[in-house]
Structures are given as C-alpha cells and as structure tokens.
N, C-alpha and C. Protein backbone atom coordinates (compact mmCIF):
# COMPACT_ATOMS: atom_id res chain seq x y z
N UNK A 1 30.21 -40.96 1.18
CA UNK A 1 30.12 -40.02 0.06
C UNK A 1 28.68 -39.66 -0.25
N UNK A 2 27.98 -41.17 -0.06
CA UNK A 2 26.16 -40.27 -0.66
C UNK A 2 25.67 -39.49 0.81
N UNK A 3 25.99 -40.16 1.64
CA UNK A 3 25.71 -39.16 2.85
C UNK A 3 25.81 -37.37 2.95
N UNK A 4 27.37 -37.47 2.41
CA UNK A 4 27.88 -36.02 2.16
C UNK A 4 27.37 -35.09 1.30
N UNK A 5 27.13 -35.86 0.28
CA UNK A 5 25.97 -35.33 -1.24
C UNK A 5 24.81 -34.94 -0.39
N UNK A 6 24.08 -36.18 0.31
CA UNK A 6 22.71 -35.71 0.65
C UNK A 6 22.71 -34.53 1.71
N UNK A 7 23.52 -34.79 2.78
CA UNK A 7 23.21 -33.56 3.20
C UNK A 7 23.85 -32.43 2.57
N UNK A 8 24.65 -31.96 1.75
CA UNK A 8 24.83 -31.06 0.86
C UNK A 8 23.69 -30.22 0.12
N UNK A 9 23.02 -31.50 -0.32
CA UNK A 9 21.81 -31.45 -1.01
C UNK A 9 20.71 -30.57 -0.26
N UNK A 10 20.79 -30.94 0.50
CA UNK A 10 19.68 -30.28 2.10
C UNK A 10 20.29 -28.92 2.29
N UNK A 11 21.38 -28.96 2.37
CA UNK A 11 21.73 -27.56 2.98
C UNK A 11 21.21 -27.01 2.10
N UNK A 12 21.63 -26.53 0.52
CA UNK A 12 21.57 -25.97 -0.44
C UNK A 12 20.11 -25.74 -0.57
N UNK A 13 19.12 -26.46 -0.58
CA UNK A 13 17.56 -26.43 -0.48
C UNK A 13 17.63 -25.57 0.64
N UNK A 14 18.12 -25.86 1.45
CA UNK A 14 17.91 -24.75 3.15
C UNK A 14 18.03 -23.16 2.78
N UNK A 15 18.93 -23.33 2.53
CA UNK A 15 19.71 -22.05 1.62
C UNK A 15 18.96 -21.55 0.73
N UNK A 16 18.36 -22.07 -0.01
CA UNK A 16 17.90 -21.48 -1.55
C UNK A 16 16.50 -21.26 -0.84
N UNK A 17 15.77 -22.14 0.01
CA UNK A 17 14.49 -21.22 0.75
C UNK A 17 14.08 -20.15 1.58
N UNK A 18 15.57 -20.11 2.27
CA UNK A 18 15.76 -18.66 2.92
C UNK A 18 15.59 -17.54 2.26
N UNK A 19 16.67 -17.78 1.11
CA UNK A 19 16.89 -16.49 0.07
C UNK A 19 15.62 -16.18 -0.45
N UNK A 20 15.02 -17.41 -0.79
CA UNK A 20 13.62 -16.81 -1.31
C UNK A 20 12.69 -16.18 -0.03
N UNK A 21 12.46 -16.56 0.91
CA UNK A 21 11.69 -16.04 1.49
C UNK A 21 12.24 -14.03 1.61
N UNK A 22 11.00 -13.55 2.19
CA UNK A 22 11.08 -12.20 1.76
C UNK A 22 10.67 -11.22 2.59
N UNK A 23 11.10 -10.23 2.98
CA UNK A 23 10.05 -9.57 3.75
C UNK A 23 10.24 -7.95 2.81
N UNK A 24 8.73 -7.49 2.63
CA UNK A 24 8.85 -6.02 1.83
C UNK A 24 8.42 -5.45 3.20
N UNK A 25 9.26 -3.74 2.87
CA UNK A 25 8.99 -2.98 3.48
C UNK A 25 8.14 -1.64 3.01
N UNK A 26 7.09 -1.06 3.01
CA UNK A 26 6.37 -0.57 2.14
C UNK A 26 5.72 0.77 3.06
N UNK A 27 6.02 1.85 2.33
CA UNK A 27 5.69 3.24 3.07
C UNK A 27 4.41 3.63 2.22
N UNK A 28 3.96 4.07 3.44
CA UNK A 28 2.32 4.63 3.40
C UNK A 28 2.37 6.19 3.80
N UNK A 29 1.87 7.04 2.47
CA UNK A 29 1.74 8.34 3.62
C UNK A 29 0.75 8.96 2.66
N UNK A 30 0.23 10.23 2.90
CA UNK A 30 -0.74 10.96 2.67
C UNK A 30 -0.60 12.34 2.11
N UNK A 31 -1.23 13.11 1.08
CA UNK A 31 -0.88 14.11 0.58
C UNK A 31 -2.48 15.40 1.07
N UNK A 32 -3.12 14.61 2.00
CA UNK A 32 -3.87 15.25 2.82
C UNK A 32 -2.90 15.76 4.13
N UNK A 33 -2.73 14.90 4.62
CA UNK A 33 -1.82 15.16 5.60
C UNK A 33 -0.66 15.08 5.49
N UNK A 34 0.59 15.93 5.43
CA UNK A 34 2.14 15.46 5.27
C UNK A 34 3.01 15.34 5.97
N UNK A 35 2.25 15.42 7.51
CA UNK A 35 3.06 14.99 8.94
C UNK A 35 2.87 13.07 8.52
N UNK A 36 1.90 12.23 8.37
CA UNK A 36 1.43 10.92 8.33
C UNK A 36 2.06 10.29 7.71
N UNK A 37 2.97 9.21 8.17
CA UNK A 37 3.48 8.76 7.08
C UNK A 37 3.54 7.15 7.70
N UNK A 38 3.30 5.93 7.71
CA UNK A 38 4.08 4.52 8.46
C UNK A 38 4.50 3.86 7.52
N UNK A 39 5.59 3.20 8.16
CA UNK A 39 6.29 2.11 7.68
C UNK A 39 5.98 0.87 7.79
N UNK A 40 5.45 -0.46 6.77
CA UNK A 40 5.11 -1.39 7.09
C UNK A 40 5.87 -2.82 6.99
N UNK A 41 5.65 -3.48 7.41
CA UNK A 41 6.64 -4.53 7.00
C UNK A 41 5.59 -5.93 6.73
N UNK A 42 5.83 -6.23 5.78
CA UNK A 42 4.94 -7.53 5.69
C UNK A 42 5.08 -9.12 4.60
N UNK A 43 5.15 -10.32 4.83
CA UNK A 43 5.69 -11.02 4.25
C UNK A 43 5.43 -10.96 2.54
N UNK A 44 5.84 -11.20 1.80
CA UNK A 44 5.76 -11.24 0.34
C UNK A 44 4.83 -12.25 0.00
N UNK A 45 4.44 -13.00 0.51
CA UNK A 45 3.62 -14.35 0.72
C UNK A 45 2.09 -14.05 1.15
N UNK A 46 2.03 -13.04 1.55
CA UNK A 46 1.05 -12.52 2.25
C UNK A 46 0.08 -12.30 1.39
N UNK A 47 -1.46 -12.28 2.03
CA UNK A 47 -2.52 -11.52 0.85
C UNK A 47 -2.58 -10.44 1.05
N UNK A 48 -3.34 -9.39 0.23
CA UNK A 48 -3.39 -8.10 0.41
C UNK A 48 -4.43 -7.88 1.86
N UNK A 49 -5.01 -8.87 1.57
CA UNK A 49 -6.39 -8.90 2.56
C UNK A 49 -5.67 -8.53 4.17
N UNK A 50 -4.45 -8.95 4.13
CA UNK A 50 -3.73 -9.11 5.51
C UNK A 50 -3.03 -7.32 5.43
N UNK A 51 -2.90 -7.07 4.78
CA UNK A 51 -2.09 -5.54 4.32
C UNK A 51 -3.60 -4.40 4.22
N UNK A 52 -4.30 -4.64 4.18
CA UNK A 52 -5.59 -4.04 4.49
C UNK A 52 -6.28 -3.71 5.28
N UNK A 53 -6.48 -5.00 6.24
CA UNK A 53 -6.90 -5.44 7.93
C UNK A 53 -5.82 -4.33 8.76
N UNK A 54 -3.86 -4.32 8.32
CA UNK A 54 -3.44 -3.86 9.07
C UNK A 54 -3.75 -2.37 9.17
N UNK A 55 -4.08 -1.80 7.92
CA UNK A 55 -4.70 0.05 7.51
C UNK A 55 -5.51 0.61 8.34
N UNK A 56 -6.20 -0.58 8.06
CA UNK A 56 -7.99 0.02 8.88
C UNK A 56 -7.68 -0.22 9.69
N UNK A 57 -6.44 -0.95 10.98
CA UNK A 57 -6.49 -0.70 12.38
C UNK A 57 -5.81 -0.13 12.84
N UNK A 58 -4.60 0.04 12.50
CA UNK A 58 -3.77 1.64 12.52
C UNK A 58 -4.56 2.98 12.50
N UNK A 59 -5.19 2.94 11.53
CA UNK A 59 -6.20 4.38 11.59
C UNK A 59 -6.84 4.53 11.73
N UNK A 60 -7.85 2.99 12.63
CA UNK A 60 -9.31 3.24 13.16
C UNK A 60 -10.36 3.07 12.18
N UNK A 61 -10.11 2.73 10.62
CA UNK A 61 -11.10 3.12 9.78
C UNK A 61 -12.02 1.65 9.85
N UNK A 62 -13.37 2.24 9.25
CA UNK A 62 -14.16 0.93 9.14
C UNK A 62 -13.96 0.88 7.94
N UNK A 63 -14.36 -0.98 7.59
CA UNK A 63 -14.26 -1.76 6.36
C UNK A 63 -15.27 -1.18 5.61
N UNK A 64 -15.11 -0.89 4.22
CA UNK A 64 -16.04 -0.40 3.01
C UNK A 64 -16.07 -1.06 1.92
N UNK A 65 -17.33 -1.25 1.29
CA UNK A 65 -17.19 -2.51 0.16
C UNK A 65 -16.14 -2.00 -0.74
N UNK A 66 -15.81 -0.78 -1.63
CA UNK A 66 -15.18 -0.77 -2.33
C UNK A 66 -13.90 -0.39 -2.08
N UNK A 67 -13.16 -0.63 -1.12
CA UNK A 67 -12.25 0.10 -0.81
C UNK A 67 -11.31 -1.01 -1.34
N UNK A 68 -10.07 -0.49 -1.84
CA UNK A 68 -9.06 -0.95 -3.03
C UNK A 68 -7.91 -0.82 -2.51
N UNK A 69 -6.88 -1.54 -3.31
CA UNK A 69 -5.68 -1.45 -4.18
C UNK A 69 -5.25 -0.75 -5.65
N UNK A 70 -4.76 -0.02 -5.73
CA UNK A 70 -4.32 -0.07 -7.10
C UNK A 70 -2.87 0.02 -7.32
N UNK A 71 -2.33 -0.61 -8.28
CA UNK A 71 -0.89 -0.68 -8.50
C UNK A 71 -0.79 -0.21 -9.71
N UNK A 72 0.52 0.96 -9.64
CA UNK A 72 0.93 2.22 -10.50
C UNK A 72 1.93 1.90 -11.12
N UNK A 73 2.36 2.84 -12.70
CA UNK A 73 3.31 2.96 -12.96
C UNK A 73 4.13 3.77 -12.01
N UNK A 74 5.55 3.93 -12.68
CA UNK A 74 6.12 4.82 -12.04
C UNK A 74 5.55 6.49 -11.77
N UNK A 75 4.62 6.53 -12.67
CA UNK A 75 3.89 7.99 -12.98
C UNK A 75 2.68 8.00 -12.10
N UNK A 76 2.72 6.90 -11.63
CA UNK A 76 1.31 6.79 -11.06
C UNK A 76 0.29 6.86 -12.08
N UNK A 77 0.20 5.78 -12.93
CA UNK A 77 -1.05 5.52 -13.43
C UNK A 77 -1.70 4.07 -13.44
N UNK A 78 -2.63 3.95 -13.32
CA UNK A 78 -3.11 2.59 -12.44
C UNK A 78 -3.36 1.52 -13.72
N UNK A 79 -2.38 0.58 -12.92
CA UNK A 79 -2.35 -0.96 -14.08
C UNK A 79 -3.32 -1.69 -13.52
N UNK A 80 -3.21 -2.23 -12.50
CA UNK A 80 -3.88 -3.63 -11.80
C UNK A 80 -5.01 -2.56 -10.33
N UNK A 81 -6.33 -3.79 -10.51
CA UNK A 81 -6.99 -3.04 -9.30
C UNK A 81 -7.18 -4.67 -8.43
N UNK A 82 -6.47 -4.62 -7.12
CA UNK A 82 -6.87 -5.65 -6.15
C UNK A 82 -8.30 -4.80 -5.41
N UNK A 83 -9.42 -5.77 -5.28
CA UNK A 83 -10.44 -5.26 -4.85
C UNK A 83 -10.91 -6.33 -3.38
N UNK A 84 -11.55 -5.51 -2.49
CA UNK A 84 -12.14 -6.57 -1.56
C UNK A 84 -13.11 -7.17 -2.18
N UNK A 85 -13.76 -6.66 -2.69
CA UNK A 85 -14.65 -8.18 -3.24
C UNK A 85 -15.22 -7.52 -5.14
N UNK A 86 -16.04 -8.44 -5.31
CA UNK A 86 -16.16 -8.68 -6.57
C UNK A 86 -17.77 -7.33 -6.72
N UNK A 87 -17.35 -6.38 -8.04
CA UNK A 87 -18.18 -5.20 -8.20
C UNK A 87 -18.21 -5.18 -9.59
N UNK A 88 -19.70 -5.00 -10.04
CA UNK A 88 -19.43 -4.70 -11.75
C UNK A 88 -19.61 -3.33 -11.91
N UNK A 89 -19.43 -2.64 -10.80
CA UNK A 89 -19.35 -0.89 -11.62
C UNK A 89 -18.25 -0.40 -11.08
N UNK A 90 -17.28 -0.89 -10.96
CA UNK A 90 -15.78 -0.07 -10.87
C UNK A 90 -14.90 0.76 -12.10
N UNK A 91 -15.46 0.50 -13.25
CA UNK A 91 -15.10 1.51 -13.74
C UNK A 91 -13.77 1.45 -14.69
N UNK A 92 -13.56 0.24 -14.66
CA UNK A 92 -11.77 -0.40 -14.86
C UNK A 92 -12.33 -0.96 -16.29
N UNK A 93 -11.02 -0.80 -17.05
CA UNK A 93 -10.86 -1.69 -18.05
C UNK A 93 -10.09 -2.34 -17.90
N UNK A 94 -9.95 -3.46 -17.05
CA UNK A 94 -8.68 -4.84 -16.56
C UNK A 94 -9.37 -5.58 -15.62
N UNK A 95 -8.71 -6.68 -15.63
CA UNK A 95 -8.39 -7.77 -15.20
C UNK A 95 -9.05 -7.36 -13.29
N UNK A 96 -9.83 -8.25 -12.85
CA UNK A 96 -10.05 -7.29 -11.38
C UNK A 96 -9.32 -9.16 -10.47
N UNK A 97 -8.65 -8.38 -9.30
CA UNK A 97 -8.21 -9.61 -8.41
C UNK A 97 -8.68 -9.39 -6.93
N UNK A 98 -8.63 -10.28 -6.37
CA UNK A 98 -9.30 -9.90 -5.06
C UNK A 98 -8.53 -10.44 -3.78
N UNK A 99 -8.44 -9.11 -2.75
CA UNK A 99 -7.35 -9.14 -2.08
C UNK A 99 -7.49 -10.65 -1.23
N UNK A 100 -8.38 -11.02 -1.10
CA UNK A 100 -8.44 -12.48 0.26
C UNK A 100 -7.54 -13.84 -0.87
N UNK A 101 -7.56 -13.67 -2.25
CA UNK A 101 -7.17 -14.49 -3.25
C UNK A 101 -5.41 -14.23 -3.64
N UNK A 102 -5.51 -12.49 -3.60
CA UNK A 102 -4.12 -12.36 -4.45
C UNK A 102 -2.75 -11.92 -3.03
N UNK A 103 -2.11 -12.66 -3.71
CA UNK A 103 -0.30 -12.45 -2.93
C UNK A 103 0.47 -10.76 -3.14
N UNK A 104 0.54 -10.77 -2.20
CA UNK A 104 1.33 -9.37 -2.47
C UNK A 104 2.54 -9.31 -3.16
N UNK A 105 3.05 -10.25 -3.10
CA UNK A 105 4.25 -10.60 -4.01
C UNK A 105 4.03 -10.96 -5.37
N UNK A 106 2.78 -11.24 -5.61
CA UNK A 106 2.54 -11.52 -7.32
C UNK A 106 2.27 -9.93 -7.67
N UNK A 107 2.23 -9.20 -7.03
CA UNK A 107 2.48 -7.48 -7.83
C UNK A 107 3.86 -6.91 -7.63
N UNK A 108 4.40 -6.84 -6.39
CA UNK A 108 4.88 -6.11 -5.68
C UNK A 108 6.20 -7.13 -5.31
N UNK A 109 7.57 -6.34 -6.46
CA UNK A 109 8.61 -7.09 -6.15
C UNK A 109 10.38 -6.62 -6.61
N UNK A 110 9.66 -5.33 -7.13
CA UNK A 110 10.90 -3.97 -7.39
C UNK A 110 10.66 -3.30 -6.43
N UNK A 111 12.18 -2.59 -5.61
CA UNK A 111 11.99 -1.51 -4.83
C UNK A 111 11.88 -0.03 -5.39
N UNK A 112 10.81 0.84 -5.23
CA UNK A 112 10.34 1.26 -5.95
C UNK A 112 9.11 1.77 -6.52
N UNK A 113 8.66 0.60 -6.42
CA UNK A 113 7.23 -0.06 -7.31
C UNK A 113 6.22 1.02 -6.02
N UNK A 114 5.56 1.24 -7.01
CA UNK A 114 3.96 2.20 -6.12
C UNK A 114 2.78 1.73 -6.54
N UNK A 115 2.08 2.22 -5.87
CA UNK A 115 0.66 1.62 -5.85
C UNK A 115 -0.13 2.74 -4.55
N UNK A 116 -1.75 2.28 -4.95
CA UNK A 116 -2.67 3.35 -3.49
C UNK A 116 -3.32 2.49 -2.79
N UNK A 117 -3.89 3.16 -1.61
CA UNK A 117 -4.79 2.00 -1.68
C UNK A 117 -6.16 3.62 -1.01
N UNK A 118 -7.18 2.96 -0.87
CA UNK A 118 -8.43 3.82 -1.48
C UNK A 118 -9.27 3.45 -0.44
N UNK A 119 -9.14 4.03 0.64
CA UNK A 119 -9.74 3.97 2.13
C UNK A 119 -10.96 4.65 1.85
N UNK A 120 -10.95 5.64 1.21
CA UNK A 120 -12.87 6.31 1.10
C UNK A 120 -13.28 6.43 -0.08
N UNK A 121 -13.71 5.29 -0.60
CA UNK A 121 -14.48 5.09 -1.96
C UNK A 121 -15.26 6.25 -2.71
N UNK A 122 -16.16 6.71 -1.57
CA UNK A 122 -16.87 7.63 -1.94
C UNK A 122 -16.40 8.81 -2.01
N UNK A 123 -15.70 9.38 -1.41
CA UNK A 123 -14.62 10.50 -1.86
C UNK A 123 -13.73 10.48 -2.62
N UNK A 124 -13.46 8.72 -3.08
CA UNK A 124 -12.29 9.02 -4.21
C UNK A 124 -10.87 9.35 -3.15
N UNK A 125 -10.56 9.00 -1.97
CA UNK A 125 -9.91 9.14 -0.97
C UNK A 125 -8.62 7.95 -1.26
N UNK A 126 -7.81 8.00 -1.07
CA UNK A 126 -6.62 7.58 -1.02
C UNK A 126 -5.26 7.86 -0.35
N UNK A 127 -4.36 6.21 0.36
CA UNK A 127 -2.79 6.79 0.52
C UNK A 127 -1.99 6.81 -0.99
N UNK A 128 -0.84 7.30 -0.82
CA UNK A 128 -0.02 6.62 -1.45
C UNK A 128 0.60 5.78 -0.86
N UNK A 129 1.21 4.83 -1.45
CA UNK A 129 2.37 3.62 -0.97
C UNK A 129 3.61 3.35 -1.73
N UNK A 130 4.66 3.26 -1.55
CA UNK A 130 5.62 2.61 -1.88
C UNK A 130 6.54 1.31 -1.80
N UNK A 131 7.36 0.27 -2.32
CA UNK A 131 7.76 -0.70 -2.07
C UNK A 131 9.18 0.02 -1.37
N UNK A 132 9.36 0.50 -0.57
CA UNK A 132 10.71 1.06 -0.04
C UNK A 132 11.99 0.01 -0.42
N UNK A 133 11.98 -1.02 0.27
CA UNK A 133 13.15 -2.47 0.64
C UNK A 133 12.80 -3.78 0.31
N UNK A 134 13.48 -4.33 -0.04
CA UNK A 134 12.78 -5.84 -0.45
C UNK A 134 14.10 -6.22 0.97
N UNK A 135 13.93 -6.93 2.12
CA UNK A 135 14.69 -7.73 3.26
C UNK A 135 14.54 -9.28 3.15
N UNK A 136 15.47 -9.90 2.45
CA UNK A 136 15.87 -11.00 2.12
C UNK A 136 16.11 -12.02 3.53
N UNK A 137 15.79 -12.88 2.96
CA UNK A 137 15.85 -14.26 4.28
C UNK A 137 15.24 -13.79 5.30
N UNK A 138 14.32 -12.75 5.44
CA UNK A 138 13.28 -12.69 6.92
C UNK A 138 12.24 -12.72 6.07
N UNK A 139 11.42 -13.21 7.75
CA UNK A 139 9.51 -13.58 7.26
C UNK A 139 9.03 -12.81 8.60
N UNK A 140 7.78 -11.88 7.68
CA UNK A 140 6.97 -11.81 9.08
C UNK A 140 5.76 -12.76 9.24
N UNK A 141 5.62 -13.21 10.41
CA UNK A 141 4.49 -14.29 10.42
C UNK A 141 2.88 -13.22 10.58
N UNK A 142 3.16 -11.97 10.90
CA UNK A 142 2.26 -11.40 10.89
C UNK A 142 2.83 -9.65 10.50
N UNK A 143 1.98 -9.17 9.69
CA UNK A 143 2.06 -7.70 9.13
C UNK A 143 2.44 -6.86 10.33
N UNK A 144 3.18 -5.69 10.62
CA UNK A 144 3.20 -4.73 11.44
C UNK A 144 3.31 -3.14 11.01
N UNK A 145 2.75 -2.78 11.96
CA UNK A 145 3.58 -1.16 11.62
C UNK A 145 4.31 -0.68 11.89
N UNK A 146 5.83 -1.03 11.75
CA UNK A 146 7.06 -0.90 12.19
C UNK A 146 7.46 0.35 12.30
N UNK A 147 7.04 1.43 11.84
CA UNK A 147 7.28 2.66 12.04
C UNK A 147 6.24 3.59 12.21
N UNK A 148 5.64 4.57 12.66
CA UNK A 148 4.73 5.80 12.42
C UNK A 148 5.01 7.01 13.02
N UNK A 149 4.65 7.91 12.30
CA UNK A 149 4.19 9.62 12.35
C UNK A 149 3.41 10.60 12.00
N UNK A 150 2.69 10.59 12.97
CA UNK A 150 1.62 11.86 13.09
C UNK A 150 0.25 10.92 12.78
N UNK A 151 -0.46 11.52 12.69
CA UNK A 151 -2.42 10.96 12.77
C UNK A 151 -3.13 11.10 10.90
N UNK A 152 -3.50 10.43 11.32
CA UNK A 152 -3.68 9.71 9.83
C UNK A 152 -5.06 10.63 9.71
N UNK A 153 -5.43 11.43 8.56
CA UNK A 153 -7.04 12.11 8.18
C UNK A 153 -8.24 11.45 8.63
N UNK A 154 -9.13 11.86 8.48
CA UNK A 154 -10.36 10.74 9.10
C UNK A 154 -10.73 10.44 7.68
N UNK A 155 -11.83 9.35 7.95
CA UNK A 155 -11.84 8.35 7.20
C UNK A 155 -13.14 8.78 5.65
N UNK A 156 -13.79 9.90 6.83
CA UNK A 156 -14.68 10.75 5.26
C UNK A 156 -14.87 11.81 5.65
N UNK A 157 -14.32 12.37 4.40
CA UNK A 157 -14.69 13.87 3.89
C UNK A 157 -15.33 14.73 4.50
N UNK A 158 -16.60 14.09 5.06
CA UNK A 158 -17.95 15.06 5.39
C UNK A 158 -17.92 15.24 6.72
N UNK A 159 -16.72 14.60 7.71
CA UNK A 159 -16.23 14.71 8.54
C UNK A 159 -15.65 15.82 9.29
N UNK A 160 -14.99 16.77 7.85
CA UNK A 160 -14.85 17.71 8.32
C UNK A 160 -15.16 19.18 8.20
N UNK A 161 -14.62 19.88 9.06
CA UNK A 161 -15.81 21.63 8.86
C UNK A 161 -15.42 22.22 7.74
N UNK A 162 -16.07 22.78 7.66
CA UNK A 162 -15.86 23.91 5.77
C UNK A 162 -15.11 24.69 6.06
N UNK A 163 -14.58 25.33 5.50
CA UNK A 163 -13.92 26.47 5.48
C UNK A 163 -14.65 27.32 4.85
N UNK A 164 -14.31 29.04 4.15
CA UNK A 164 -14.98 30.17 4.41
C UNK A 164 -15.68 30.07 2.82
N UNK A 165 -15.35 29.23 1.69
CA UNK A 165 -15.98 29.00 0.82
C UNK A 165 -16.96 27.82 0.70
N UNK A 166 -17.34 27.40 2.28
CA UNK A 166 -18.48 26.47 2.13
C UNK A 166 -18.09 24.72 2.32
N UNK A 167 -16.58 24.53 1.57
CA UNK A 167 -16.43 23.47 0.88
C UNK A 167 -15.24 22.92 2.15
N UNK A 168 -15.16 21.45 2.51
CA UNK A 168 -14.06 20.98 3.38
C UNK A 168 -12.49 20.99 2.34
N UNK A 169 -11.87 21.13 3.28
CA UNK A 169 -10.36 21.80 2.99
C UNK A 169 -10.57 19.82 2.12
N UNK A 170 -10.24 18.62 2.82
CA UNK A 170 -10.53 17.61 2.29
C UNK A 170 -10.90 17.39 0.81
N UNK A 171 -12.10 17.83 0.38
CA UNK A 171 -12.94 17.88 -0.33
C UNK A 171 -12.17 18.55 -1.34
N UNK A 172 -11.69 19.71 -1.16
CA UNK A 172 -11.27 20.70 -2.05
C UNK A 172 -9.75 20.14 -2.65
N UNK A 173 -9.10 19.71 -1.54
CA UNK A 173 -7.85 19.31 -2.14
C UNK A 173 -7.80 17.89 -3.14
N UNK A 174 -8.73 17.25 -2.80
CA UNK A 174 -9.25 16.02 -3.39
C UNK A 174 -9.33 16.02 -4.91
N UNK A 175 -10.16 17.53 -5.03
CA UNK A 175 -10.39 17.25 -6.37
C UNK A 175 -9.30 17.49 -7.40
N UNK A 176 -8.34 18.16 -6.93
CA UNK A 176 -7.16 18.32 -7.52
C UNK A 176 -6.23 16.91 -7.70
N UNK A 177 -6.30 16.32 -6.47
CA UNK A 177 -5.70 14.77 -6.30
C UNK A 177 -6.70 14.25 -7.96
N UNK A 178 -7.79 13.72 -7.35
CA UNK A 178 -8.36 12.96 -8.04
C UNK A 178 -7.93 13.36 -10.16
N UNK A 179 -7.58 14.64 -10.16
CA UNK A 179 -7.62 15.03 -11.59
C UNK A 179 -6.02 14.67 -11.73
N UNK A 180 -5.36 14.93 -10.93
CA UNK A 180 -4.31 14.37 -11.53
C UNK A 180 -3.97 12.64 -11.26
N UNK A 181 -4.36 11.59 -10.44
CA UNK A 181 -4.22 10.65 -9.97
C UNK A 181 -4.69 9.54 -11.05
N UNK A 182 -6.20 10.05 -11.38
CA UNK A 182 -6.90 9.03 -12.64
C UNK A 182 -6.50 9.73 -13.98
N UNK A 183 -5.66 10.65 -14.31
CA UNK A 183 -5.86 11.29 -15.42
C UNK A 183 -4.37 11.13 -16.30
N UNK A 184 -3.61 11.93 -16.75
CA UNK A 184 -2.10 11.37 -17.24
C UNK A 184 -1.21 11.91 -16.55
N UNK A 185 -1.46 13.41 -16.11
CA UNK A 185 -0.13 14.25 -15.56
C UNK A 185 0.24 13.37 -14.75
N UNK A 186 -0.20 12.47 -13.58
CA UNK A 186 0.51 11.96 -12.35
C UNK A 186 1.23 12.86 -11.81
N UNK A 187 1.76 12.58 -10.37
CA UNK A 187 2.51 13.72 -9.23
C UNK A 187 3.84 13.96 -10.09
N UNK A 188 3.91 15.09 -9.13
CA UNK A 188 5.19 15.73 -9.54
C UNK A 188 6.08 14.37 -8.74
N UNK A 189 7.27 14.39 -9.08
CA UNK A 189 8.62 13.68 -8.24
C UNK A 189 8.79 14.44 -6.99
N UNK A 190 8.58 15.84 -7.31
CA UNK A 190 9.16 16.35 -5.66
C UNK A 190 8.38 16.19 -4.45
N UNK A 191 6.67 16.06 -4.69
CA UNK A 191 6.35 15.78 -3.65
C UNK A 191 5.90 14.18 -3.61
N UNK A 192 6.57 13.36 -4.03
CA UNK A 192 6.49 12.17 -3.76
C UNK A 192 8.02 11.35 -3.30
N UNK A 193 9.29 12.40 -2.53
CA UNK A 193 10.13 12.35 -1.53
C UNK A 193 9.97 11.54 -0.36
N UNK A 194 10.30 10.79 0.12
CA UNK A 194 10.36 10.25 0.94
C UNK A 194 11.31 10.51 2.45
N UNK A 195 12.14 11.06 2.05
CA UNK A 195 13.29 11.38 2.68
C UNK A 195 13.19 12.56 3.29
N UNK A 196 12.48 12.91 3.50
CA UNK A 196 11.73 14.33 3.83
C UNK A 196 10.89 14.54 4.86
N UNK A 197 10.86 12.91 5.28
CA UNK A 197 9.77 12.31 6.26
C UNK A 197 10.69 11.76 7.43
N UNK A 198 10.42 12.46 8.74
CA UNK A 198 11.17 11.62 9.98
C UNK A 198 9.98 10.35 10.59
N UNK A 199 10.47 9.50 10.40
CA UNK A 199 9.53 8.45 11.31
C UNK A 199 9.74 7.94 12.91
N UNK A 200 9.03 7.98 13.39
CA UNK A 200 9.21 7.45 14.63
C UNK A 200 9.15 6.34 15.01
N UNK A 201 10.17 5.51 16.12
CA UNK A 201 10.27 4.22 16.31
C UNK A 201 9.26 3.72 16.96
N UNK A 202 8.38 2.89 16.93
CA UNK A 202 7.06 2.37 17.57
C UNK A 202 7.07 2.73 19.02
C-alpha cells in the first residue's frame, strides 16, 4: 500500500512538472517591411538574453548597447523595459530589468500579450511581437526560428537611399511609428493582423 501511494505520489509530481513546463510561441514581424514576419519558439524558462541572441542572428544584426525589450498593453503602450544592460538615460519612468537576469515567463504568459523589441536604438527602430500560443508539456532546450518570411530591413536607417524628398523611406515612416508607438493613439487593430501573414516552413 505505501509503495502504491509512493509511486502515485511520483507520478503525480511527474505530471504536474510536465504541465508546467512550457513552450511560447511568439511572432515577430515588421511594419517597415510587411512581407517579414518569423515565428519563434522558445522555452518560458528562458532569459530574454537567449530571445535576443536568436534576433540578431536571424537578421544578421550587430549587438547595440541599448537595444531593448518592451512589454505593451494591449494598445501598445509600454509597461516594463527589459534592457541589455544597465543605462541611466533611457528615459523610463519604471522599474528597469535586464535581459541576462529576467525570465521570459516572468512577463510573458497570456496568449496575446505584446511587446517590441528595439533593434536600432538610434533610430528609435523596432519589431513588433506577439505571444501567439502558450504549448504545454514541451521544452525547447534551445530558442529557434521555427518559421520565416521574407528579409528582415537592415539594421540602420542611414543604410538606406533617399528618396526624391531627400529623406530615407525608413526614416520617414519611422517617424510616424515612433509618434504613435511612445505616445497614446497606439496601432490601429487592423494592421496588427496576423492572419494575413503566410509563413514558410524552415
């Protein structure tokens, strides 16, 4: 009988650690580009630091001190900033965490849930992201890009040619991003569709 208990006991622990373990699935795409879009998959356990590393090698970009996280309301307005490292002129009134320290799962745990992350500091450059799926009882032991489509923008602004008013198409669309992104309107719903997007299998 205590035999039967104990391993009972075990299973149920077996069981109840599976369920917890987690894997999110989290879409990345771009309102520079609207062919770009990947699908990521990465453990809930994970640091951001590991969800960062995978960005910049998908799209070739180099590492930049300020390049970020931020996690949104539903409106996209920015609550929490995960940062690569520690800056006293960011500009935030909150709490700052730092991706090599914080779990992706201590933000990120409604499907749903959005957030950016901020590949060109100095342009004020950003994806959007989404928590697409929360996939129960799988782990990835390492981040992937389980899905992609089309070529991701380059990595700065000044990168690219002007157009006939002087100014990069980049540049120009930016500033429209940037006024609505830090400000209250946040995106419209329609162009933040998802379903609208074909992805391709690796």
């Amino acid at each position: 009988m205590n035999t039967f208990l104990t391993l009972s006991a075990t299973a149920i622990e077996a069981l109840s650690d599976k369920l917890l373990t987690m894997t999110l699935k989290l879409t990345l795409f771009s309102q520079e580009k609207e062919d770009f879009v990947r699908e990521i998959l990465i453990d809930s356990d994970a640091k951001f630091s590991e969800l960062h590393q995978l960005i910049l090698n998908d799209c070739n970009y180099d590492e930049l001190d300020k390049q970020s996280f931020l996690i949104c309301d539903e409106d996209w307005r920015v609550k929490q900033r995960i940062c690569l490292q520690e800056s006293e002129d960011i500009g935030y009134d909150m709490d700052i965490n730092l991706m090599s320290r914080t779990r992706i799962g201590d933000f990120l745990e409604d499907e749903g849930q959005r957030l950016a992350y901020v590949f060109d500091p100095d342009g004020k450059r950003f994806f959007l992201m989404e928590l697409t799926e929360n996939v129960f009882g799988r782990t990835e032991k390492k981040a992937i890009v389980n899905r992609r489509h089309g070529q991701p923008p380059l990595q700065s602004a000044d990168s690219q040619m002007p157009n006939a008013s002087g100014e990069t198409e980049e540049n120009t669309e930016e500033e429209a991003l940037e006024e609505d992104f830090y400000g209250d309107d946040g995106f419209e719903a329609e162009e933040l569709d998802l379903e609208g997007y074909e992805i391709d299998e690796q």
